[in-house]
Protein backbone atom coordinates (compact mmCIF):
# COMPACT_ATOMS: atom_id res chain seq x y z
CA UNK A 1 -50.18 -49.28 30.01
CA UNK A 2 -46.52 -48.98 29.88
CA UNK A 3 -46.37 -50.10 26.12
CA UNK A 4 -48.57 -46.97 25.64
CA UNK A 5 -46.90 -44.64 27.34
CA UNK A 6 -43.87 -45.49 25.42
CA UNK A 7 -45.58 -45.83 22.08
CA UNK A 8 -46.45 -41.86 22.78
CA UNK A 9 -43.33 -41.18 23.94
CA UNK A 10 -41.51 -42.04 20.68
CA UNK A 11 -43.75 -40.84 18.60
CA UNK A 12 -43.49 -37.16 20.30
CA UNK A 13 -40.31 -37.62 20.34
CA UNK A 14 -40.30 -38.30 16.44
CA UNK A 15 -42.93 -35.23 15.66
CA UNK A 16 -40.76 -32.93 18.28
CA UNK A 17 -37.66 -33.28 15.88
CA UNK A 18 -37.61 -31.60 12.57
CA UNK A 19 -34.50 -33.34 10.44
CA UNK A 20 -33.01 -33.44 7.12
CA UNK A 21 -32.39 -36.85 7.04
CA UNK A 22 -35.59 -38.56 8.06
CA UNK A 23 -36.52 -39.26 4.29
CA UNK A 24 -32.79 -40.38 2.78
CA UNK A 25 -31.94 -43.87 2.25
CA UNK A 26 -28.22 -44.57 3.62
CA UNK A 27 -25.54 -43.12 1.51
CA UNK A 28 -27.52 -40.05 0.10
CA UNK A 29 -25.08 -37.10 -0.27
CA UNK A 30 -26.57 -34.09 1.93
CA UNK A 31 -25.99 -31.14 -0.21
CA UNK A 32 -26.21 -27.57 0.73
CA UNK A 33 -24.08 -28.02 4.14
CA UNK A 34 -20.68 -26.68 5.05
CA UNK A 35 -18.17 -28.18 7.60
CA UNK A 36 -17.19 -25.12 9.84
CA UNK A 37 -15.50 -25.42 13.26
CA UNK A 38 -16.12 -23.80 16.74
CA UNK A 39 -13.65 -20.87 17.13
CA UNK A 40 -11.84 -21.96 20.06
CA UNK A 41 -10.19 -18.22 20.17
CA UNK A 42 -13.38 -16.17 19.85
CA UNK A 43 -14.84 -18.70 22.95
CA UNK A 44 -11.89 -18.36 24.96
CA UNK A 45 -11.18 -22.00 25.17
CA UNK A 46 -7.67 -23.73 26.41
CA UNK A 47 -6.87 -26.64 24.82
CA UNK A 48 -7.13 -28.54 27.68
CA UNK A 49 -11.05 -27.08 27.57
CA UNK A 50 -12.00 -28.47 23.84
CA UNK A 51 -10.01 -31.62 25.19
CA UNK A 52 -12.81 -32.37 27.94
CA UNK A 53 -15.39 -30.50 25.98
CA UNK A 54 -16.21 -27.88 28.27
CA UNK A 55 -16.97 -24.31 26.86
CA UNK A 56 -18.64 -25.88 23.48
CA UNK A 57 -21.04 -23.42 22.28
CA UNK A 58 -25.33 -23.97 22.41
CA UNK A 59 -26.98 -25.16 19.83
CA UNK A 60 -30.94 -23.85 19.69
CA UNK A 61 -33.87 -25.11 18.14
CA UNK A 62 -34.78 -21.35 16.92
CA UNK A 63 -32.73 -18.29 15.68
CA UNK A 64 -33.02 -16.38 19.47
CA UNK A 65 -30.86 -16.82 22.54
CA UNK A 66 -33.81 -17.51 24.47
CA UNK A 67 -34.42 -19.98 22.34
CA UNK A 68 -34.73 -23.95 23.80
CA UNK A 69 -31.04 -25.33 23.55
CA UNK A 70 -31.10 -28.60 22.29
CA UNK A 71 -27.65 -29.20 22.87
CA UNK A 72 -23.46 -28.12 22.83
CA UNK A 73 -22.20 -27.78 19.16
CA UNK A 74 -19.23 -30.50 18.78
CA UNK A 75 -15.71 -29.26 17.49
CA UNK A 76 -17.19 -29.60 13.63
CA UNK A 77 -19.80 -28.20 12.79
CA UNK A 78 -22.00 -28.54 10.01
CA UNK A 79 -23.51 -25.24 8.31
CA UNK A 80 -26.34 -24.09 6.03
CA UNK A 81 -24.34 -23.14 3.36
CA UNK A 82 -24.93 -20.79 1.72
CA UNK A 83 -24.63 -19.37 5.59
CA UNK A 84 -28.28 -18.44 6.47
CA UNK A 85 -27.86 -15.70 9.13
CA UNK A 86 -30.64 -14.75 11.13
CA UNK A 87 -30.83 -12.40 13.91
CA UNK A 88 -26.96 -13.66 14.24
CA UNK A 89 -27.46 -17.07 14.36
CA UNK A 90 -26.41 -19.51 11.46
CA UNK A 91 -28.59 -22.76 10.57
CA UNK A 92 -26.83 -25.82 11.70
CA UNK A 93 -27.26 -29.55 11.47
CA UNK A 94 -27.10 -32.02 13.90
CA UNK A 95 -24.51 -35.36 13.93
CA UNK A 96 -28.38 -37.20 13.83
CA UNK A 97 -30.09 -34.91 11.13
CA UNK A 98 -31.84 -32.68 13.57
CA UNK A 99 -31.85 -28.99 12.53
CA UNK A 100 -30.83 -25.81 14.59
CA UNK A 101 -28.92 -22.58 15.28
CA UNK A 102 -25.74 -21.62 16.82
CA UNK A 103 -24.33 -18.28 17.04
CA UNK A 104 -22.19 -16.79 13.87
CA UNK A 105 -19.88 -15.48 16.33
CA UNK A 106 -18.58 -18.78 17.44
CA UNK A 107 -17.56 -20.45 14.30
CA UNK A 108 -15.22 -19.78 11.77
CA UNK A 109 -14.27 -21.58 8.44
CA UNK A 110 -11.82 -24.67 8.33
CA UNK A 111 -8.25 -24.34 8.54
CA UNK A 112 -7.12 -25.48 4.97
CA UNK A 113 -3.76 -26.08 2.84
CA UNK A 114 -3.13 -22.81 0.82
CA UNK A 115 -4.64 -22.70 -2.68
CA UNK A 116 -7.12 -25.82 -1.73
CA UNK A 117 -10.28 -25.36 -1.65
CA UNK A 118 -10.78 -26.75 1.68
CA UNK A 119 -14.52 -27.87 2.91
CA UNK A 120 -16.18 -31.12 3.25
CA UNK A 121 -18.95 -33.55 1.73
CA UNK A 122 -21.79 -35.30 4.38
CA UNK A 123 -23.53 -38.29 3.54
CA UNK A 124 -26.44 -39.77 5.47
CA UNK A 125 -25.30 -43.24 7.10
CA UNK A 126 -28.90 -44.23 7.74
CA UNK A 127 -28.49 -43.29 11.61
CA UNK A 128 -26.11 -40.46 11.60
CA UNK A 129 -24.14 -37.62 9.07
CA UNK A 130 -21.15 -39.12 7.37
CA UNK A 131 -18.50 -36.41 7.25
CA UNK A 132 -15.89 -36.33 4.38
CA UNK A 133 -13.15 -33.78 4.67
CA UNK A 134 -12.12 -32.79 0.89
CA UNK A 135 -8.49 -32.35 -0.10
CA UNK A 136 -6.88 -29.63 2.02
CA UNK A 137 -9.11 -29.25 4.71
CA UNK A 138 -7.93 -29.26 7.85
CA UNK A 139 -10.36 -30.18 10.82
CA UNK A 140 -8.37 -28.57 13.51
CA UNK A 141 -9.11 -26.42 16.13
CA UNK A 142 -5.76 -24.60 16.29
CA UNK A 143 -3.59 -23.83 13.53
CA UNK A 144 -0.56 -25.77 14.92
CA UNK A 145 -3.13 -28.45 16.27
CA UNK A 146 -1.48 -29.75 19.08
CA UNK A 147 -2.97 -32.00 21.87
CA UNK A 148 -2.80 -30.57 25.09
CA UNK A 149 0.13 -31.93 27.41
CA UNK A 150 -0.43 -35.57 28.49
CA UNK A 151 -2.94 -36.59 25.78
């Protein structure tokens, strides 16, 4: 009985979560995403805050703020790119392939070295997005991106 209820647990579980990834072999470039990063300004956040993680912005499974959150968008983000804005929410996707939306309002570009063109390349790894920053982009949440005191 328990092997059953298991069984149908993963497999819900597998039919519950739309991805991009579920048909690439390891290694396949993911094309038409964007690295982006949370605005730490726009969200208020302290450094000590995107430190510990806390303020991180909701990621939902559908374009609506009553939407079911499936989760709290990490520092980099990865974006539908060209950016597909809907009802003000930008298509996003997960670290694990999984799609979803986070507010437009909460993420900006990536810092970058003047005259570079900045942005990043993801790969699927098989299990999770491999994340390439190209030449001149700058993954930082702050422009002087300094750890908080102590770290």
């Amino acid at each position: 009985m328990r092997k059953k209820v298991a069984a149908c647990s993963v497999a819900a579980s597998m039919l519950a979560v739309p991805a991009v990834a579920e048909t690439l072999s390891p290694g396949t470039p993911l094309s038409g995403y964007q690295c982006y990063s949370i605005d730490v300004h726009k969200l208020g956040m302290t450094r000590e805050d995107a430190w510990l993680g806390r303020g991180l912005p909701p990621v939902f499974d559908a374009p609506r703020p009553d939407a079911k959150q499936i989760g709290v968008s990490p520092s980099l983000v990865y974006v539908a790119w060209p950016l597909e804005n809907v009802n003000g929410f930008v298509r996003v996707v997960r670290g694990t392939g999984r799609l979803g939306w986070i507010s437009e309002d909460v993420i900006r570009p990536l810092y970058r070295t003047p005259g570079s063109a900045g942005g990043c390349s993801l790969s699927w790894r098989g299990d999770r997005i491999q994340v390439h920053l190209n030449p001149g982009a700058k993954a930082w949440l702050w422009a002087d991106h300094d750890f908080p005191e102590g770290h």
